[in-house]
Protein backbone atom coordinates (compact mmCIF):
# COMPACT_ATOMS: atom_id res chain seq x y z
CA UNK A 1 21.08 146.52 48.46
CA UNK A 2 19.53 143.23 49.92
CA UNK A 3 19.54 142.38 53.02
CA UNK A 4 18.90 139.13 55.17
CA UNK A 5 19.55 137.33 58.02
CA UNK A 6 22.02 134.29 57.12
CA UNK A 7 24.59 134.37 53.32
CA UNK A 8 25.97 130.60 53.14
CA UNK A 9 28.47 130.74 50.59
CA UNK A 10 28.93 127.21 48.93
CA UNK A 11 25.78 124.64 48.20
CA UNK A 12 27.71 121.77 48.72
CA UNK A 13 26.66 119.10 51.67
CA UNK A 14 27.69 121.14 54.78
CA UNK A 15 26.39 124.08 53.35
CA UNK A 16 22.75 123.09 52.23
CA UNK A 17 22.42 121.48 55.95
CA UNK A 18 23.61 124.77 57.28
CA UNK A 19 20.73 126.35 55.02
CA UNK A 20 18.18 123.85 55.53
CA UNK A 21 18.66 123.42 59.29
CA UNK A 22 18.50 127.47 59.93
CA UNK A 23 15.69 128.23 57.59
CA UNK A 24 13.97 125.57 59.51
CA UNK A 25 14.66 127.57 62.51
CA UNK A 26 12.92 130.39 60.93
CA UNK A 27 16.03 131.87 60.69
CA UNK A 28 15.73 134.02 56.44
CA UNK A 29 18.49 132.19 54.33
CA UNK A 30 20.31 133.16 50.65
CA UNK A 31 22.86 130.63 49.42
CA UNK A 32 25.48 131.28 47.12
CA UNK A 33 27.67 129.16 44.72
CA UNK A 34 29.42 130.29 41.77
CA UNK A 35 28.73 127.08 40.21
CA UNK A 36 25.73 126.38 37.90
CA UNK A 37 24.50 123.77 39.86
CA UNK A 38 24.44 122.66 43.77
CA UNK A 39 26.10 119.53 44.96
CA UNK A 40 28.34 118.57 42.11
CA UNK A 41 30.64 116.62 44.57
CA UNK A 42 27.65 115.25 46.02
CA UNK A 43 26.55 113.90 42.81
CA UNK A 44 29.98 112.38 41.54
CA UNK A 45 30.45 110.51 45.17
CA UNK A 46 30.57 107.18 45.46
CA UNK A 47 30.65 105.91 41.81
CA UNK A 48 27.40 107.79 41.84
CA UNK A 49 25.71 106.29 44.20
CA UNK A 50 26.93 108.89 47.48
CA UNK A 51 28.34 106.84 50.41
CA UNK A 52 26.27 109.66 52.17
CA UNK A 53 27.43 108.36 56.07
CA UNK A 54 29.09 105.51 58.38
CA UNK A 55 27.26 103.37 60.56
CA UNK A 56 30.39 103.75 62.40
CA UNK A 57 31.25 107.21 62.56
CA UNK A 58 33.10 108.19 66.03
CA UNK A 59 35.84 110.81 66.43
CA UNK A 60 38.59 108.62 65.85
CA UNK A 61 37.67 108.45 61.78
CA UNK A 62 38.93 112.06 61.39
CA UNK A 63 41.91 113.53 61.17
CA UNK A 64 42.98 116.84 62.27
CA UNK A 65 45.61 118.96 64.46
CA UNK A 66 42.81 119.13 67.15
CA UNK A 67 41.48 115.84 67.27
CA UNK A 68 39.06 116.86 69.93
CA UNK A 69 37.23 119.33 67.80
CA UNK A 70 34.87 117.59 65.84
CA UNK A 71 33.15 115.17 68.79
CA UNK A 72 30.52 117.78 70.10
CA UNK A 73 29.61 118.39 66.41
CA UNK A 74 29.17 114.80 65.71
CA UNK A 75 27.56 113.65 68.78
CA UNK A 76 25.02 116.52 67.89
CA UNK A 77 24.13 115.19 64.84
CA UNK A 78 25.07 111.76 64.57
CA UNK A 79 24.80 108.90 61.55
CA UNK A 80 21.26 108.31 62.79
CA UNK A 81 20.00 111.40 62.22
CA UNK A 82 20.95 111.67 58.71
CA UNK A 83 19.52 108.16 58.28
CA UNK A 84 16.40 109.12 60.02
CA UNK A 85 16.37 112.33 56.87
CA UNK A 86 16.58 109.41 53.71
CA UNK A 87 14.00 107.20 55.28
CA UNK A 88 11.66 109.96 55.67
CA UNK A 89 12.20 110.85 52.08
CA UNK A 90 12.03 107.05 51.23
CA UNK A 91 14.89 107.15 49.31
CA UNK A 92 16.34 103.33 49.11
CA UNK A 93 19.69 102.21 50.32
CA UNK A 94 22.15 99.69 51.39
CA UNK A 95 25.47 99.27 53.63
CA UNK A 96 27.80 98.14 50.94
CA UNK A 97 30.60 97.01 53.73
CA UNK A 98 32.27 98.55 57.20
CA UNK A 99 29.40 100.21 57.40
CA UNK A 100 29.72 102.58 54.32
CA UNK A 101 25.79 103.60 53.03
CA UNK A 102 25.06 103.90 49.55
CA UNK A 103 21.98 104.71 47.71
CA UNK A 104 20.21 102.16 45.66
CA UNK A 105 19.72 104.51 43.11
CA UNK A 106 21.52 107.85 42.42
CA UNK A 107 23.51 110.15 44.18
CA UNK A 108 20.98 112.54 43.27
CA UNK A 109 18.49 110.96 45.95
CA UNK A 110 20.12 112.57 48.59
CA UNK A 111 20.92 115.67 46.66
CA UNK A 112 17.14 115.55 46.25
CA UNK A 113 16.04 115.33 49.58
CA UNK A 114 18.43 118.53 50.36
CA UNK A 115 17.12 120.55 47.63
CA UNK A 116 13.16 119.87 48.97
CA UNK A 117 14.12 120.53 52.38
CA UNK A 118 15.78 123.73 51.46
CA UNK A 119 12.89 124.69 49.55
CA UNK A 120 10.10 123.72 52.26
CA UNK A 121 11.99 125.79 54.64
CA UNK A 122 12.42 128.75 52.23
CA UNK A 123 15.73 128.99 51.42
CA UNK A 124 16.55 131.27 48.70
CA UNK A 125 19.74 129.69 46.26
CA UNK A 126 21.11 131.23 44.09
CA UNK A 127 23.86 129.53 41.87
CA UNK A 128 26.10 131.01 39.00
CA UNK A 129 26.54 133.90 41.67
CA UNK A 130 30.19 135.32 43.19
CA UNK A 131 31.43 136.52 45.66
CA UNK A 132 33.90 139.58 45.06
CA UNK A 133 34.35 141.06 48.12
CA UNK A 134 33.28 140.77 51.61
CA UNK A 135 33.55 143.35 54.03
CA UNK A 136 32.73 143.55 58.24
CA UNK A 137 29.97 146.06 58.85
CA UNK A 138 28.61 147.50 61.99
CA UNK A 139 26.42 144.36 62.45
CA UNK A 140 27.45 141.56 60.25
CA UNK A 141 29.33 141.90 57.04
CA UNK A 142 28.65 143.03 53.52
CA UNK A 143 29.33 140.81 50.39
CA UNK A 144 29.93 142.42 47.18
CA UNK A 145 28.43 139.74 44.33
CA UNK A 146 27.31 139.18 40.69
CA UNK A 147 23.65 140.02 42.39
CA UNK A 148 24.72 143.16 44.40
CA UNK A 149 25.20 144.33 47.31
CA UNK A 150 23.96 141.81 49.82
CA UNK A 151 24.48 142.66 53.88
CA UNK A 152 23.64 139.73 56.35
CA UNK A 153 23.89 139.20 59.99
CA UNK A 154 25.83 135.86 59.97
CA UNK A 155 28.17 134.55 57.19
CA UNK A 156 28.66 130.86 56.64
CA UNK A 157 31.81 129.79 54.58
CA UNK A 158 30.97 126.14 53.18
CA UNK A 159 33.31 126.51 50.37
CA UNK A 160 35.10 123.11 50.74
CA UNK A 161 39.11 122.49 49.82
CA UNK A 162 41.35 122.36 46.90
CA UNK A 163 40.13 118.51 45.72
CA UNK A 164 38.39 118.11 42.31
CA UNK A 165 39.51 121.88 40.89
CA UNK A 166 37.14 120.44 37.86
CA UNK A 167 34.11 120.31 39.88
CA UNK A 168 34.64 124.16 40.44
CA UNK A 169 36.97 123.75 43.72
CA UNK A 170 38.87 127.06 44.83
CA UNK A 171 40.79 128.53 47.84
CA UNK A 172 38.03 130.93 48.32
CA UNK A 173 37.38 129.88 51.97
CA UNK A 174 40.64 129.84 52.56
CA UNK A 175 41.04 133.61 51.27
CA UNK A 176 37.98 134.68 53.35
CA UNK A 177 39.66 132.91 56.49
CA UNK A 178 43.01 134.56 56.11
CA UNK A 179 41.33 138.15 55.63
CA UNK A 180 39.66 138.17 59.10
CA UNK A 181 42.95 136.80 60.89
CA UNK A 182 42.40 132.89 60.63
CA UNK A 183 45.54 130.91 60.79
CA UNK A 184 45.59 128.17 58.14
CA UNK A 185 47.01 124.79 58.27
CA UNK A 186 49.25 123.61 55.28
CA UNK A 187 46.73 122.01 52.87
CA UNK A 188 47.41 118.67 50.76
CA UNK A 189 45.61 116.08 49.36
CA UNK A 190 43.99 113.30 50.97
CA UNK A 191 42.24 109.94 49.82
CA UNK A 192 44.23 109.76 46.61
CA UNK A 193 46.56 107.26 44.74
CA UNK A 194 49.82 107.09 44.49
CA UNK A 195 51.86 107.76 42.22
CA UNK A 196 55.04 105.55 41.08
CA UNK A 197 58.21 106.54 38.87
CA UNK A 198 61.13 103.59 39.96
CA UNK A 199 61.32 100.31 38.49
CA UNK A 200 58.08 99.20 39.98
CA UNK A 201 56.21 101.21 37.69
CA UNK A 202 56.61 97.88 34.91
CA UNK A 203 55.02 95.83 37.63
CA UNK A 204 52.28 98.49 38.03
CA UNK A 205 51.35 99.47 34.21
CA UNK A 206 51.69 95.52 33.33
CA UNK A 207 49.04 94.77 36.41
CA UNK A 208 46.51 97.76 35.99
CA UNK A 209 42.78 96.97 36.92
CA UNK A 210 44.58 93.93 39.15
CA UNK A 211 42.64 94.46 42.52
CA UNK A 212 44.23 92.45 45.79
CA UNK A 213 42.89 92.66 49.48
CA UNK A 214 45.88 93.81 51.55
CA UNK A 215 47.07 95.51 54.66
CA UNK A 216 48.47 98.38 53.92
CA UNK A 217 50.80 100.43 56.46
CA UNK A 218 52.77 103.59 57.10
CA UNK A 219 53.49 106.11 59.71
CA UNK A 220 51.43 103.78 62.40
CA UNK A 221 48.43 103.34 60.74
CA UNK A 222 47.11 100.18 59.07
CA UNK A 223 44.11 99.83 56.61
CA UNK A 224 42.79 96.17 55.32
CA UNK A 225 40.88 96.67 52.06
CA UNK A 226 41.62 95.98 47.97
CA UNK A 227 44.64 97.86 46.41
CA UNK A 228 44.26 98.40 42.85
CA UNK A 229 47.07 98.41 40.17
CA UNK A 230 47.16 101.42 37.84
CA UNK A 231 49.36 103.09 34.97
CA UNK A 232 50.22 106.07 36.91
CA UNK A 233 50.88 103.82 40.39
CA UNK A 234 48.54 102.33 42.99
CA UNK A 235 44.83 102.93 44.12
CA UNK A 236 41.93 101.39 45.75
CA UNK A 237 40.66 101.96 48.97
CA UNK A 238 43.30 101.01 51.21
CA UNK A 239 45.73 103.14 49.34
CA UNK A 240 43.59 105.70 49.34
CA UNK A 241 43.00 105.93 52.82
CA UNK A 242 46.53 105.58 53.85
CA UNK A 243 47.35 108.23 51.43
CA UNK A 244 46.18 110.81 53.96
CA UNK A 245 48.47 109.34 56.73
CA UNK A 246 51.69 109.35 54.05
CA UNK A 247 54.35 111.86 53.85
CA UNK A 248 56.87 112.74 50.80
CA UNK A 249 59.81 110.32 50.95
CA UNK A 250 57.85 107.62 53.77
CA UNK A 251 57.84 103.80 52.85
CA UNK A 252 54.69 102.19 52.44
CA UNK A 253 54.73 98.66 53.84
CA UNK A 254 51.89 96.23 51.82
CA UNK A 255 51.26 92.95 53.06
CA UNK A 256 50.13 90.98 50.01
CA UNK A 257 48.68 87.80 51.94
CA UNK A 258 47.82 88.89 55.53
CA UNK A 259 45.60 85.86 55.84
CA UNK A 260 48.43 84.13 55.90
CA UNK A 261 51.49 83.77 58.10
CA UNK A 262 53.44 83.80 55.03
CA UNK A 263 56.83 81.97 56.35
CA UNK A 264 54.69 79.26 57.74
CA UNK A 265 52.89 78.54 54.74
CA UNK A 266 56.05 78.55 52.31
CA UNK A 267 57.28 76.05 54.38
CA UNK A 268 54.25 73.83 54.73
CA UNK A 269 53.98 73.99 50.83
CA UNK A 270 57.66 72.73 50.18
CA UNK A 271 56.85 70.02 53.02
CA UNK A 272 53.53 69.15 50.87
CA UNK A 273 54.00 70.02 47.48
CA UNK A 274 57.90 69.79 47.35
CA UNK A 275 57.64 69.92 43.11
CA UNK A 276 55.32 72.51 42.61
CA UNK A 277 56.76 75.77 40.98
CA UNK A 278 56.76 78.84 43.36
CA UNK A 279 54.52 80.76 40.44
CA UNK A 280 51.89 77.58 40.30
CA UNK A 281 51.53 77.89 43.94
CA UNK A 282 51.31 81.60 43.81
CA UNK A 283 48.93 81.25 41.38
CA UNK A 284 45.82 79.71 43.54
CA UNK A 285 46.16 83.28 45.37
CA UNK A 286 46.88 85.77 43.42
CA UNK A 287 45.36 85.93 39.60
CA UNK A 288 47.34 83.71 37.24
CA UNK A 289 49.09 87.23 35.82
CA UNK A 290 49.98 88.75 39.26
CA UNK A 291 51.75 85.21 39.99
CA UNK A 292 53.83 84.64 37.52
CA UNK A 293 54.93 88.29 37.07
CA UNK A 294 55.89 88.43 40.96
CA UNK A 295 57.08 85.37 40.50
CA UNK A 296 59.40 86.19 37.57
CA UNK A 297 60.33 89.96 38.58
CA UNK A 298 60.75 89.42 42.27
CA UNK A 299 61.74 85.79 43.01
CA UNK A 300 63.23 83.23 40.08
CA UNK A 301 60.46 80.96 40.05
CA UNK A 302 61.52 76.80 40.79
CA UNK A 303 60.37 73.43 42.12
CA UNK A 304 59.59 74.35 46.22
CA UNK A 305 62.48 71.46 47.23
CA UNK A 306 65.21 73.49 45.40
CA UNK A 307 64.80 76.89 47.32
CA UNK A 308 66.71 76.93 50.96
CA UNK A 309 65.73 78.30 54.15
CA UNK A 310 66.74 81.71 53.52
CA UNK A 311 65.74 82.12 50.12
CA UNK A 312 62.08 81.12 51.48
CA UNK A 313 62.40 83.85 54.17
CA UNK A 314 63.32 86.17 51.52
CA UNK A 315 60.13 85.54 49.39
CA UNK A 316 57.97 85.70 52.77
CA UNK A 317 59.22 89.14 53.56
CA UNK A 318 58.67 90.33 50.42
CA UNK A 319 55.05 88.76 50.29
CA UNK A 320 53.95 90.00 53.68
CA UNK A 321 55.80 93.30 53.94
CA UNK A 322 56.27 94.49 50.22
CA UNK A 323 58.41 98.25 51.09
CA UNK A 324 57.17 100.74 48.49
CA UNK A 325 58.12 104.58 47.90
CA UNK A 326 55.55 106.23 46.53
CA UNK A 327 57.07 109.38 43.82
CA UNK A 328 54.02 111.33 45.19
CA UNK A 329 50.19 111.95 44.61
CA UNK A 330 48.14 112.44 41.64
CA UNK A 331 47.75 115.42 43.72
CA UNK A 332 44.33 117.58 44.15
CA UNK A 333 42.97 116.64 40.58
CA UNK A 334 41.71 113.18 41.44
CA UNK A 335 41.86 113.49 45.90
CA UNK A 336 38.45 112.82 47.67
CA UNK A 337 39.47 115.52 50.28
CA UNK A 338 41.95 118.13 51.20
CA UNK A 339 44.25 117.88 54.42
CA UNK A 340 44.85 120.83 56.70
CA UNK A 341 42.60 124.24 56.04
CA UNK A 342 41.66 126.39 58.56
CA UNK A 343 42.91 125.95 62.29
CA UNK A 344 40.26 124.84 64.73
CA UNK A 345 41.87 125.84 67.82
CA UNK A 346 40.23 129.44 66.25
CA UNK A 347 36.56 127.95 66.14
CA UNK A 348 34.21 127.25 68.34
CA UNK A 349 33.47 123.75 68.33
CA UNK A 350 30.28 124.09 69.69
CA UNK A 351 28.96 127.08 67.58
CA UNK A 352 31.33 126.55 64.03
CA UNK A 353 31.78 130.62 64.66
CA UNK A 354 34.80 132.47 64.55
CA UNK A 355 36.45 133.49 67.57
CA UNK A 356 38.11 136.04 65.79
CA UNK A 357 35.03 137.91 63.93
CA UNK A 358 31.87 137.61 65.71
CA UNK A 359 28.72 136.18 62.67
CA UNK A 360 31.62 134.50 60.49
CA UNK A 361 31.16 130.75 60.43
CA UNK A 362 33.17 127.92 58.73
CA UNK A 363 31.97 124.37 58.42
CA UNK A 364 32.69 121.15 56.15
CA UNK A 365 35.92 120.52 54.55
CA UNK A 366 37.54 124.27 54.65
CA UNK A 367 38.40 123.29 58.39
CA UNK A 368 40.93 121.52 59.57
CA UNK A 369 39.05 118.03 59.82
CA UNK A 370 39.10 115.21 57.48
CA UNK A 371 37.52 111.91 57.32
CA UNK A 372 38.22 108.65 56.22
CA UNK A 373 36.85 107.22 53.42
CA UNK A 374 33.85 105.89 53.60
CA UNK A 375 31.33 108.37 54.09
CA UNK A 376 32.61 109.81 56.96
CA UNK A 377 33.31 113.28 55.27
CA UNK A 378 29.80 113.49 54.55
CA UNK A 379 28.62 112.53 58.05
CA UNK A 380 31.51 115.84 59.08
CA UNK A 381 28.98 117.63 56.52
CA UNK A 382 25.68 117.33 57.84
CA UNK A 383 27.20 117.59 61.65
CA UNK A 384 29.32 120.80 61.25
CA UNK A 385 26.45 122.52 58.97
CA UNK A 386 23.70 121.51 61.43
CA UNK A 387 25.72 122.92 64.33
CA UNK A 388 26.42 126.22 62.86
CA UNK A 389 22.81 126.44 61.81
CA UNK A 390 21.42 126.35 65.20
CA UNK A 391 23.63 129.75 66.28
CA UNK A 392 23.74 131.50 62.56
């Protein structure tokens, strides 16, 4: 049987700054995945580049049923510190917009930089191992694995959610939660496109890879970034991050042109340009293809001087608050994140440790907290796993 101070189960981002951070400590550290190699969602992130954190990261970027549970975490660690970590690795990078930092490189800089710092402090990783059983014992718990029998004092479950099942995601945390009397939060996927089945489907397969800066709203929230057309339905960031906001059944209102105040301009254009076809003058702001199919599927395209009053008010609304109902999600296969997971009002925010089995520790994505897009997930990573390590 071995034994040692800390197991973190899962080498993903909140669990190699869990293992890093405590090893640092001088605390001794084994961590576990059961996949051949650490990081793989660190490595695929960001078109392979890793938005690794958010200039702006505050509380209100995350959602969760206790929205006050990740602040002392983040103010802990904060978007500084992390940045402090790449510089003093030297690893290049670059805000690509709202503050979202990407390497220059690879994604597998910053997976670097973990991997050295785990090895400095002496962590001792071990992938292509699982975990079979776990057990509480007098003073900690005992894991059953592919290695043994392994006891520790304090168990860390970094095991992340139900997104990217290809990348080796499981319910595994979830299980481990449930088994020492966690309540869990219904889980769904978040940061993920859409999905359409209705008539606008046409409109979507004829316009995929069409990208268009919108604001995009539902359920109170409103996100201004590029939608994206695709076969299946709609993406891009904007849908994306209102995805996690969106219920089954909820419209999804898209303003097309919010530049614009859309009635004003119609009007000023039939003043102006009282000839010009609707589709022509659609044209110079959408692509040429996105014109004239709106043009021809929504509207019947004529001179500006033909259309009345409320025909033009009946193009504007359409324009500026487009209703869509999404069919659903591609679901966890493609989603960034996963919604829901285990209830924080049974963690201690300051500590990451169960208040319902003393040593058992959750951090990263299996809780209840979610980010928005755009690096903020990660930032959630490197704050929850450095708290926890300074108590494991």
């Amino acid at each position: 049987m071995r034994s040692t101070e800390v197991v973190i189960i899962g080498a993903g981002a909140a669990g190699l700054m869990c293992a890093l951070t405590a090893a640092g400590r001088g605390r001794q550290v084994m961590l576990l995945d059961h996949a051949n190699k650490a990081g793989k969602k660190i490595l695929m992130s960001g078109g392979g580049r890793c938005n690794f954190t958010n200039m702006y990261t505050e509380p209100g970027n995350f959602l969760s049923q206790n929205p006050h549970f990740c602040k002392s975490a983040l103010a802990r660690y904060t978007q500084w510190d992390f940045i402090a970590l790449v510089a003093k690795h030297g690893v290049p990078y670059h805000e690509k917009k709202l503050g979202q930092l990407f390497c220059d490189n690879k994604s597998s800089d910053i997976l670097g930089i973990l991997l050295d710092e785990c090895d400095q402090a002496g962590v001792s990783l071990h992938l292509d191992t699982s975990v079979q059983q776990i057990e509480k014992a007098e003073s900690g718990y005992l894991l059953q694995t592919t290695l043994g029998t392994i006891c520790c004092q304090s168990l860390v479950i970094a095991t992340g959610g139900l997104s990217i099942p290809t990348l080796g995601a499981t319910g595994f945390g979830y299980q481990v939660a449930k088994q020492f009397g966690h309540q869990l939060l219904p889980t769904r996927a978040g940061l993920v496109p859409f999905t359409i089945t209705d008539q606008l489907k046409a409109l979507c397969t004829e316009l995929s890879g069409t990208s268009v800066d919108c604001l995009v709203s539902c359920n109170d929230q409103s996100f201004r970034e590029n939608i994206l057309f695709t076969h299946r339905g709609l993406s891009g960031p904007a849908i994306l991050q209102i995805s996690s906001f969106w219920e089954p059944g909820d419209t999804v209102q898209i303003n097309l042109l919010p530049d614009h105040d859309v009635p004003q301009w119609l009007q000023q254009q039939q003043a102006e340009r009282p000839n010009s076809e609707l589709k022509t003058l659609l044209g110079e702001l959408f692509t040429k293809k996105m014109a004239n199919l709106l043009a021809d599927t929504w509207f019947v395209s004529k001179p500006m001087k033909q259309y009345t009053h409320s025909e033009l008010a009946d193009i504007a609304e359409k324009l500026a608050s487009w209703n869509v109902i999404p069919a659903g999600t591609e679901g966890y296969r493609t989603a960034e994140v996963t919604l829901g997971g285990v209830d924080t009002r049974e963690v201690s925010s300051k500590t990451m440790e169960s208040l319902k089995s003393p040593g058992l520790y959750f951090i990263g994505e299996v809780l209840d907290v979610t980010g928005h897009l755009g690096g903020f997930n990660f930032q959630w990573a490197w704050a929850s796993g450095y708290a926890a390590a300074q108590y494991v």
